[in-house]
N, C-alpha and C. Protein backbone atom coordinates (compact mmCIF):
# COMPACT_ATOMS: atom_id res chain seq x y z
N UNK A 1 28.08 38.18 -30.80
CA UNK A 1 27.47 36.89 -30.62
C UNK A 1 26.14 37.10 -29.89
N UNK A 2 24.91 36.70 -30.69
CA UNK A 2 24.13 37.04 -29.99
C UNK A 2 23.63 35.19 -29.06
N UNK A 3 22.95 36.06 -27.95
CA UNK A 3 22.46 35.08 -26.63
C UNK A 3 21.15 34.07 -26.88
N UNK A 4 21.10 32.72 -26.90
CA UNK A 4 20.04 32.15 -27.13
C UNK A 4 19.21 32.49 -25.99
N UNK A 5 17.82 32.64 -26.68
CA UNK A 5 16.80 32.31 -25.03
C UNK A 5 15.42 31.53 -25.75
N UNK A 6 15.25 31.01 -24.50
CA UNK A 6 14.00 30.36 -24.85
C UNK A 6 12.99 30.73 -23.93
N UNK A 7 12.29 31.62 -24.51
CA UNK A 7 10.93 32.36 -24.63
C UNK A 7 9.82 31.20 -24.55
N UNK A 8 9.37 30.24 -25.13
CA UNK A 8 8.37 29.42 -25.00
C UNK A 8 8.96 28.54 -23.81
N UNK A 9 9.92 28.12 -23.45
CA UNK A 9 10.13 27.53 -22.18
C UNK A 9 9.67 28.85 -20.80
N UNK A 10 10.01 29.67 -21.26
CA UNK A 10 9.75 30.99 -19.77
C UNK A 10 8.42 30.64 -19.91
N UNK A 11 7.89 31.03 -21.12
CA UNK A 11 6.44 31.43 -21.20
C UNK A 11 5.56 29.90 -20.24
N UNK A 12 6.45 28.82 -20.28
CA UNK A 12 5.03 27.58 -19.98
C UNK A 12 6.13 27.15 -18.52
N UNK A 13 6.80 27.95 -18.01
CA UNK A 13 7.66 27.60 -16.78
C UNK A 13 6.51 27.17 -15.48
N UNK A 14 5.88 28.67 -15.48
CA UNK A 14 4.29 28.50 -14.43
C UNK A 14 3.99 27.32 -14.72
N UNK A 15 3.19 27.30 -15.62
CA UNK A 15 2.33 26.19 -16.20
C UNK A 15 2.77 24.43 -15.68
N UNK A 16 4.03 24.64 -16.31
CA UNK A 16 4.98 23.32 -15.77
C UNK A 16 5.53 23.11 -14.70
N UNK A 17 5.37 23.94 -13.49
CA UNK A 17 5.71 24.27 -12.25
C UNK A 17 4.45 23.47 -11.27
N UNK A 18 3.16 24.00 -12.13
CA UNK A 18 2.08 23.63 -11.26
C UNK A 18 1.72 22.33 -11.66
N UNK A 19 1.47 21.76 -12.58
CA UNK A 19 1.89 20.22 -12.85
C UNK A 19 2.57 19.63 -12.51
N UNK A 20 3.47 20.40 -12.19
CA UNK A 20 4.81 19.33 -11.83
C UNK A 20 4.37 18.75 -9.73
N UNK A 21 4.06 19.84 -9.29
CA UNK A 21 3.64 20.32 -7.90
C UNK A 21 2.18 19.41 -7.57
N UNK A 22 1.31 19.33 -8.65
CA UNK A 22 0.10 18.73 -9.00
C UNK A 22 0.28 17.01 -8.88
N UNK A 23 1.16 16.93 -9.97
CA UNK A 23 1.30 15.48 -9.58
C UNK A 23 1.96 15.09 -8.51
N UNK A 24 3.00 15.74 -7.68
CA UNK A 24 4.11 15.26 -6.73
C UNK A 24 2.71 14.95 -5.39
N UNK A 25 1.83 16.10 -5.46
CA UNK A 25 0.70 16.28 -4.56
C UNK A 25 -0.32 15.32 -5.02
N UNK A 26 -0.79 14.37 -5.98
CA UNK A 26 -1.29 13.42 -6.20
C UNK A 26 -0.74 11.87 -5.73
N UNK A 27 0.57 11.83 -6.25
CA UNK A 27 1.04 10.98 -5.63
C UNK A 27 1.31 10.67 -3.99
N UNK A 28 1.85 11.90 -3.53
CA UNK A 28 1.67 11.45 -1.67
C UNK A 28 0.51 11.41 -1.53
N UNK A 29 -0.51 12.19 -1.54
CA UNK A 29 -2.32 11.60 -1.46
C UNK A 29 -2.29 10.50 -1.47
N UNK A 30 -1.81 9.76 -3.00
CA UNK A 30 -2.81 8.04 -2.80
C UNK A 30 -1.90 7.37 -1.58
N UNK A 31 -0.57 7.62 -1.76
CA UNK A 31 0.27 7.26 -1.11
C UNK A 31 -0.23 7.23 0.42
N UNK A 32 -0.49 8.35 1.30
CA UNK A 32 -1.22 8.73 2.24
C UNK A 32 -2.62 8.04 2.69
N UNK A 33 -3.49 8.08 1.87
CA UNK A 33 -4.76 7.44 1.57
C UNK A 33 -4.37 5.78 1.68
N UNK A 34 -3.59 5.31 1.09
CA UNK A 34 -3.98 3.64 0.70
C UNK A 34 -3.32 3.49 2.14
N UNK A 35 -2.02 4.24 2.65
CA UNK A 35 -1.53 3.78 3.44
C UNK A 35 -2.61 4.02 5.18
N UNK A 36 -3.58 4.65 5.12
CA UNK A 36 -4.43 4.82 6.09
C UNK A 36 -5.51 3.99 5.96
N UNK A 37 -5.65 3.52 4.47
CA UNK A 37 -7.02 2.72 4.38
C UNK A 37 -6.37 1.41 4.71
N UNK A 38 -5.22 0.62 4.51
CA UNK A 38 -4.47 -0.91 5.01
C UNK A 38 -4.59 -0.60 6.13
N UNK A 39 -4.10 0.71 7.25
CA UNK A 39 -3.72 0.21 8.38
C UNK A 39 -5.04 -0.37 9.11
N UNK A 40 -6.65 0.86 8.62
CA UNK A 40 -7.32 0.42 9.22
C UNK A 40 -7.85 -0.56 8.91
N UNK A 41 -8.09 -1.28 7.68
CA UNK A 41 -8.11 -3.18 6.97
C UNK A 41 -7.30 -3.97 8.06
N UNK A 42 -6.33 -3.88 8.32
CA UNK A 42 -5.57 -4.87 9.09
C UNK A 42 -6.15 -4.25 9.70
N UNK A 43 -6.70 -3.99 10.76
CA UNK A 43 -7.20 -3.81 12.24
C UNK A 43 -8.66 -4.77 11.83
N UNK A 44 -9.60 -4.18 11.17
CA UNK A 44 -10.72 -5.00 11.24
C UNK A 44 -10.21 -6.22 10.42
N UNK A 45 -9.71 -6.93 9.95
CA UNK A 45 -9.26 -7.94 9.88
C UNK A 45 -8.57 -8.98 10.52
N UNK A 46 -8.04 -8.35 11.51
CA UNK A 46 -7.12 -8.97 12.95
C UNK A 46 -8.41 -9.45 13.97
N UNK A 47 -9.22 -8.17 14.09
CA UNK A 47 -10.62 -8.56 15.02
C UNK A 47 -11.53 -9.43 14.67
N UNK A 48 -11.77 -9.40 13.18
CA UNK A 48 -12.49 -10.48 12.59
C UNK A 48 -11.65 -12.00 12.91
N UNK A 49 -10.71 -12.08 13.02
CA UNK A 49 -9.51 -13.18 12.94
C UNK A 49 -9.90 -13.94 14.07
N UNK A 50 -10.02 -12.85 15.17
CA UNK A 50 -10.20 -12.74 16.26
C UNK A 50 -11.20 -13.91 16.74
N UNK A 51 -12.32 -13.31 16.29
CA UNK A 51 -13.72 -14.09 16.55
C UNK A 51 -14.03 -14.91 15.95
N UNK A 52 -13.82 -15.23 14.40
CA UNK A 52 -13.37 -16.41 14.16
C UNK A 52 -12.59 -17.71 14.94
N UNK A 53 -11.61 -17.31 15.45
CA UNK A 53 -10.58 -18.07 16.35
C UNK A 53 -11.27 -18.74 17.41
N UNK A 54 -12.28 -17.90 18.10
CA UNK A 54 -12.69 -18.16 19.54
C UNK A 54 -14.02 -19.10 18.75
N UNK A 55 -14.99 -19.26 17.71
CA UNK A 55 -15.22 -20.04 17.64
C UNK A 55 -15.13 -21.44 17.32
N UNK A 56 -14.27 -20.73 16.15
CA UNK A 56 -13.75 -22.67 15.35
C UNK A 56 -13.18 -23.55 16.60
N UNK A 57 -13.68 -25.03 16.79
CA UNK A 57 -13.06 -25.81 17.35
C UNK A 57 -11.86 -25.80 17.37
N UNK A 58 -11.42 -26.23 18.59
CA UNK A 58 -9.86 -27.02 18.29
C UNK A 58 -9.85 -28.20 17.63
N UNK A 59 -8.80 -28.20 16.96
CA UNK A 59 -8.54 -29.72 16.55
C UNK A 59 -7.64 -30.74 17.19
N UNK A 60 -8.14 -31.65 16.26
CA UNK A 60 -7.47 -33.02 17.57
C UNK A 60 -6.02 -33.01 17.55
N UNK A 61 -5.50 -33.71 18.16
CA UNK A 61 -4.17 -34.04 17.68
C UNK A 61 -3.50 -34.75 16.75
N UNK A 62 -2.24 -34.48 16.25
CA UNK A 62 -2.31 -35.71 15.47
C UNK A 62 -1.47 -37.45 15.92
N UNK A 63 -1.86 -37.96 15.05
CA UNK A 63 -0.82 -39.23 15.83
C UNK A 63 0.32 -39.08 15.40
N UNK A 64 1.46 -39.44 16.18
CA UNK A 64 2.70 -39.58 16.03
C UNK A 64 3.45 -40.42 15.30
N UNK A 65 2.80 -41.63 15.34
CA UNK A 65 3.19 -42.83 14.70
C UNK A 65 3.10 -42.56 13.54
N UNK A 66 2.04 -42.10 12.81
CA UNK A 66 1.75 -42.51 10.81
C UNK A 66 2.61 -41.58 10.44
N UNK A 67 4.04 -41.16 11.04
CA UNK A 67 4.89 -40.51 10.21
C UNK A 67 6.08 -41.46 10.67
N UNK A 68 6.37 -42.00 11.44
CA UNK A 68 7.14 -43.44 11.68
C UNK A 68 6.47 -44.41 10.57
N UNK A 69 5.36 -44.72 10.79
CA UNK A 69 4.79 -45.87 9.76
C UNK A 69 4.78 -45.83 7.81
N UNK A 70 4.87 -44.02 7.90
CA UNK A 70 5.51 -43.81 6.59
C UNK A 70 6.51 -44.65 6.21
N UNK A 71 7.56 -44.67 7.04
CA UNK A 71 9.09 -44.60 6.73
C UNK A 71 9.09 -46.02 6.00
C-alpha cells in the first residue's frame, strides 16, 4: 500500500505560514491603532466638551405647572 503525500501542500506550507502570520499581524495593528487613535479622540473631545460647557449659558428653569396644566 503505497502512502499518500502531498508535495504541493509541503511545497506552499512557508508561503502559507507567512500569510497566515501577515494577516494575524495586520489585524492586531488596526486593532491596536484604532484602539489608540479613540482613546486619544475621547480625550480631546471631553476637553473640547469641556470649554464648550463653561461657556454656553445656563438655562432657565422650567415651570412646573405646564405639566399639571397638560393634564
Amino acid at each position: 500500500m503505497k502512502a499518500k503525500t502531498f508535495t504541493p501542500m509541503g511545497a506552499l506550507h512557508p508561503a502559507l505560514f507567512f500569510a497566515g502570520v501577515y494577516i494575524v499581524a495586520l489585524l492586531f495593528s488596526i486593532f491596536i491603532c484604532s484602539t489608540i487613535f479613540y482613546s486619544c479622540n475621547s480625550t480631546a473631545a471631553d476637553i473640547s466638551k469641556k470649554d464648550e460647557k463653561s461657556v454656553q449659558p445656563v438655562p432657565a428653569a422650567q415651570n412646573t405647572n405646564t405639566v399639571a396644566a397638560l393634564r
